[in-house]
Protein backbone atom coordinates (compact mmCIF):
# COMPACT_ATOMS: atom_id res chain seq x y z
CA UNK A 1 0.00 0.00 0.00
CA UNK A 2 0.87 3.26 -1.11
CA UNK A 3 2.20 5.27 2.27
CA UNK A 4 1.49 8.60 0.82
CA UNK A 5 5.41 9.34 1.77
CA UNK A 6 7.20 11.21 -1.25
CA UNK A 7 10.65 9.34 -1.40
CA UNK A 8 13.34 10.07 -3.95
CA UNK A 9 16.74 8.81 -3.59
CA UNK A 10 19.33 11.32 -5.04
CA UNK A 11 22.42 9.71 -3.99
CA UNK A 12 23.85 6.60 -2.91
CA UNK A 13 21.57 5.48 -0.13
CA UNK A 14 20.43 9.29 0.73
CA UNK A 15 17.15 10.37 -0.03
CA UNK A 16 15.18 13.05 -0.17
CA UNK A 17 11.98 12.29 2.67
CA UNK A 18 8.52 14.38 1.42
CA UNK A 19 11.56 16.97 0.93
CA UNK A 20 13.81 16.90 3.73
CA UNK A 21 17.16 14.96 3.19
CA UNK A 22 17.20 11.54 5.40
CA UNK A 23 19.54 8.50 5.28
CA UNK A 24 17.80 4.91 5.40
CA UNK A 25 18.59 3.62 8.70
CA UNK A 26 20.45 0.22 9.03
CA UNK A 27 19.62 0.16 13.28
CA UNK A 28 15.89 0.86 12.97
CA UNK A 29 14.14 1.89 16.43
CA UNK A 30 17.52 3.43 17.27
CA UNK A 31 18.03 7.56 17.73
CA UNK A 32 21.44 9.02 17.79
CA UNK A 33 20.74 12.42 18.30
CA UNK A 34 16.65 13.15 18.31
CA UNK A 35 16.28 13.47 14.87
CA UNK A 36 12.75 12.51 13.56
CA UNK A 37 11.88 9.69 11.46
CA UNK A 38 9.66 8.88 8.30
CA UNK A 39 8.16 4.64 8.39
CA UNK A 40 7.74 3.59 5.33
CA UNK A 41 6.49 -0.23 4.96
CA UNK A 42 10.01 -1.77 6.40
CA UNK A 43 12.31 1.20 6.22
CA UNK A 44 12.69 3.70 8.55
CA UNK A 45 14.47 6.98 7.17
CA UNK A 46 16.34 8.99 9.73
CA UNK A 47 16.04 13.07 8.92
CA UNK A 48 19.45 14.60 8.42
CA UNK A 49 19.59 17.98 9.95
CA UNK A 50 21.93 20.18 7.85
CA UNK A 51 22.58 22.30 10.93
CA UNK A 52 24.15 19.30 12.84
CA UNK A 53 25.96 17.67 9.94
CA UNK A 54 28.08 19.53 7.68
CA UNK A 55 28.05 17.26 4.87
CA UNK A 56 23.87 16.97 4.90
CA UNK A 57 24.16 20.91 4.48
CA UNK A 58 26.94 20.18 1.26
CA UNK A 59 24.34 18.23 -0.05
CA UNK A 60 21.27 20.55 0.35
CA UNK A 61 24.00 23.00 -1.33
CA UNK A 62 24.07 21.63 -4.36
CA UNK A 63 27.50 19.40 -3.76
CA UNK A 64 27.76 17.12 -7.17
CA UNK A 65 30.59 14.89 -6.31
CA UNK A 66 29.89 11.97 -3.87
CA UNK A 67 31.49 8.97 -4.03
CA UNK A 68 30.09 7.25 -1.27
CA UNK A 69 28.77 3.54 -1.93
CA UNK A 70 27.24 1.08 -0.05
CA UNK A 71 30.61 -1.47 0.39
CA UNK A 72 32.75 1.85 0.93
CA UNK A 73 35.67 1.53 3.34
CA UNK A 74 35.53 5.00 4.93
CA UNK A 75 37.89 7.00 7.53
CA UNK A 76 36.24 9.36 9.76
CA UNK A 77 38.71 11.94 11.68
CA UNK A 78 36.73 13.57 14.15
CA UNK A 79 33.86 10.98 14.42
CA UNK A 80 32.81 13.15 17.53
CA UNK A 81 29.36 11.61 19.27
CA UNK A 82 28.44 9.87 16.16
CA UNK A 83 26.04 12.56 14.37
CA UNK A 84 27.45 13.14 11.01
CA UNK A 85 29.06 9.22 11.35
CA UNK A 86 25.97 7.66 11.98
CA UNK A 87 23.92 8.84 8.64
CA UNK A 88 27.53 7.92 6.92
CA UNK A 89 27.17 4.52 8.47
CA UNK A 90 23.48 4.37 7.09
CA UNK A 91 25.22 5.34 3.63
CA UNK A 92 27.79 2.76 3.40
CA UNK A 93 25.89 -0.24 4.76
CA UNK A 94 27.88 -3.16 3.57
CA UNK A 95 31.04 -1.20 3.81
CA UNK A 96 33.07 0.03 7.12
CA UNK A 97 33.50 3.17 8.89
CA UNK A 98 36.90 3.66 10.93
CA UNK A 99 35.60 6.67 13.55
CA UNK A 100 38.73 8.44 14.88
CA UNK A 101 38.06 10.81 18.38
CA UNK A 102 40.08 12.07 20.72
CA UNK A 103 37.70 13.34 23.67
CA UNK A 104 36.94 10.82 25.98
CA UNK A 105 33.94 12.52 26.82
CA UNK A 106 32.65 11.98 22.69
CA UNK A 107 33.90 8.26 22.79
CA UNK A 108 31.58 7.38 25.50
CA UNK A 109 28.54 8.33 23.08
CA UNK A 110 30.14 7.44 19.97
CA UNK A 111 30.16 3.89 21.62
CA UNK A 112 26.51 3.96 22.21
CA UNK A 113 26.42 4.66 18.11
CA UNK A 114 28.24 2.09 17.44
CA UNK A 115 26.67 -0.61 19.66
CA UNK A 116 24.04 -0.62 17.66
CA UNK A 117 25.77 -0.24 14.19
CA UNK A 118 27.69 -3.35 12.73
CA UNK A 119 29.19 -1.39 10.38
CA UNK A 120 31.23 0.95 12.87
CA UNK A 121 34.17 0.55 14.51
CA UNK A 122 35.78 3.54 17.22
CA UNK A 123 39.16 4.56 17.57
CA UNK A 124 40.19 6.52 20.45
CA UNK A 125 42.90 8.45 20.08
CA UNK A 126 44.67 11.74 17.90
CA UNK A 127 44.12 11.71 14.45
CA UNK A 128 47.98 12.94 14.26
CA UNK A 129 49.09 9.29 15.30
CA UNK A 130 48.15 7.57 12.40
CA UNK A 131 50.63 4.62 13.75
CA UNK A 132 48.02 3.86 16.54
CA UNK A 133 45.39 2.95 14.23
CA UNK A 134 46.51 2.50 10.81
CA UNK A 135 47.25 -1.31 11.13
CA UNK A 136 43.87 -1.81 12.34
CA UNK A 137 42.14 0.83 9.58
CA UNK A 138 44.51 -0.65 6.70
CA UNK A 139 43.64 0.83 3.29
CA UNK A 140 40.83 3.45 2.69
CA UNK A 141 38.71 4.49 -0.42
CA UNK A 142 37.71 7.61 1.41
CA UNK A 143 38.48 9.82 4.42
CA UNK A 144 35.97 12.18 6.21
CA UNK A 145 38.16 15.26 8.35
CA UNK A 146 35.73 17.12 10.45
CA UNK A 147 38.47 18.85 12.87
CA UNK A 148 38.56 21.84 14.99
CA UNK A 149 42.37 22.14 15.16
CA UNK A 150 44.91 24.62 13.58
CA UNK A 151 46.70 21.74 11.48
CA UNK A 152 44.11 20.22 9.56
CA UNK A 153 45.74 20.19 6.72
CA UNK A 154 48.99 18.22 8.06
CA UNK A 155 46.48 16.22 9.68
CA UNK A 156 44.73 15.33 6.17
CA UNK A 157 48.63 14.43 5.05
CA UNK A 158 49.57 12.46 7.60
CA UNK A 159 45.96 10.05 7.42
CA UNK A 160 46.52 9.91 3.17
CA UNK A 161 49.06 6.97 3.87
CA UNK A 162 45.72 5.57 4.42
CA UNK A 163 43.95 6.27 1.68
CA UNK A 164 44.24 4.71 -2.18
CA UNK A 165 45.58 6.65 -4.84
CA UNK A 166 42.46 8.17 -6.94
CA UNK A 167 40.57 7.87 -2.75
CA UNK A 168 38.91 10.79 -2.36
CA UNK A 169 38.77 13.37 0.64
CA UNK A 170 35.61 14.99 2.14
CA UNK A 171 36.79 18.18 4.58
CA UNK A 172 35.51 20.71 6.75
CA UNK A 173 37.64 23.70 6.58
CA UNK A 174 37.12 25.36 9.95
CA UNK A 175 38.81 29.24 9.19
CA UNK A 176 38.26 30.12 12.97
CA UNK A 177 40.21 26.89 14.55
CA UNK A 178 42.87 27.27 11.61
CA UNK A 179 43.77 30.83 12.20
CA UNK A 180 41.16 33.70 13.31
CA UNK A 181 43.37 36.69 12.07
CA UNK A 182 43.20 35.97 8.79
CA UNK A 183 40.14 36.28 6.73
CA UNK A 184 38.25 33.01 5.90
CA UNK A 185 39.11 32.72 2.07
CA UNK A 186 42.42 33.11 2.85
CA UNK A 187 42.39 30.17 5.24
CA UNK A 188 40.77 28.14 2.59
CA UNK A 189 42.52 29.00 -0.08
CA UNK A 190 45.93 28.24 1.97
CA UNK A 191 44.84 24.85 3.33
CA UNK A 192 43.99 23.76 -0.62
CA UNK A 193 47.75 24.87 -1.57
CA UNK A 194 49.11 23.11 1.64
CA UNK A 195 47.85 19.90 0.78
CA UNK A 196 48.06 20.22 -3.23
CA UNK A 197 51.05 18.07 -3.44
CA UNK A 198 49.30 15.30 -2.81
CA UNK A 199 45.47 16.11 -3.48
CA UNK A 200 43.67 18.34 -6.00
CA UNK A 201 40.37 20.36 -5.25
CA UNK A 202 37.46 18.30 -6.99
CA UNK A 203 35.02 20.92 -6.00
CA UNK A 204 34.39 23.41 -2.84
CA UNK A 205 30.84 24.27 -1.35
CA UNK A 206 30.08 27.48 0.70
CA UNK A 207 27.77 25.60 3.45
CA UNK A 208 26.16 29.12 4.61
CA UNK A 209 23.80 29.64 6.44
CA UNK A 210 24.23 26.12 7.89
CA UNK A 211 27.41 26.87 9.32
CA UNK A 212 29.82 29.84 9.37
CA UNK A 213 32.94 30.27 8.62
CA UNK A 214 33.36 26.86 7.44
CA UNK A 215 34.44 25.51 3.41
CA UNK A 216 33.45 22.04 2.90
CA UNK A 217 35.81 20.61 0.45
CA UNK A 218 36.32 17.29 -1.52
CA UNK A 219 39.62 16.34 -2.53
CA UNK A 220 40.74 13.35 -4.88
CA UNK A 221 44.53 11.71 -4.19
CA UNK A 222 46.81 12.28 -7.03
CA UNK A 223 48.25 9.09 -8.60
CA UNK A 224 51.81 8.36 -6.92
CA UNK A 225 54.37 9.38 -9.33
């Protein structure tokens, strides 16, 4: 029977939800952070609030490159209390989804997340110490860097011994954690030349008015020379 839900799937398992971008949830019954949810038949579709997940508000800003599938083998550097990683994990069902954090106070709800999510598996620990977790991460296709710290970009470098050449790079420039005496485009533009010998700029989305002072960027790994 026709639910009278409109559902239109516009990427790899993320849909648009009588309008409002939601992610098809793989832990049904389960919230992670409130959010509401649409039943339809046997799915349950999680609404993905732009204003608590920077790459939901990339997406409802017209961001064209996503290379996100279902068996993806993701990084996440900054996995925080699961928000953003838990739609991802919804995304990338039969894949895996490394979730870096370094606050213990964030690992004890990004454990909760993961509990319930096969998928998932935390790291605790700084993202700068790749040596901690790389053996257990091994090769990635892609790697999510949502961190408020001044060296993102070396950060980015350093995790890229990770990643496979072509992988591709989804990043939150943060222009206020980077350096707040310079204006914002010049942090951006700075952080794309600081990491240019080893990725180029695929495309960059101003995520206004989700979030301020903030470039979301994705990045592709240049072929190894």
């Amino acid at each position: 029977m026709d639910s009278g839900h409109r559902i239109e799937e516009i990427f790899t398992n993320v849909f648009k939800v009588d309008g409002r971008l939601a992610t098809r949830s793989i832990a049904p019954g389960t919230l992670v952070y409130g959010e509401e949810t649409v039943v339809d038949g046997k799915d349950e579709y999680r609404i993905w609030n732009p204003y608590r997940s920077k790459l939901a508000a990339a997406i409802l800003k017209g961001m064209h490159h996503f290379y996100f599938k279902r068996d993806s083998k993701v990084l996440y550097l900054g996995a925080a209390t699961g928000t953003t990683c838990s739609h991802v994990s919804d995304i990338v069902d039969k894949g895996t989804l490394n979730c870096i954090e370094i606050s213990e106070r964030s690992m004890r709800e990004l454990l909760k997340v993961c509990e319930k999510r096969e998928n998932m598996f935390p790291f605790m620990g700084d993202a700068r110490n790749v040596e901690a977790y790389a053996d257990d991460v091994g090769s990635v296709e892609i790697i999510y860097q949502d961190i408020s710290a001044r060296d993102q970009a070396d950060i980015l470098l350093r995790n890229s011994a990770l990643l496979h050449s072509g992988g591709k790079a989804y990043v939150a420039i943060k222009s206020q954690s980077i350096d707040i005496s310079k204006k914002p485009k010049e942090v951006y533009d700075k952080f794309i030349s600081d990491v240019s010998s080893v990725f180029k700029l695929v495309e960059k989305i101003d995520i206004m008015p989700y979030d301020k002072m903030h470039m979301f960027v994705v990045m592709e790994k240049k072929a190894i020379k």
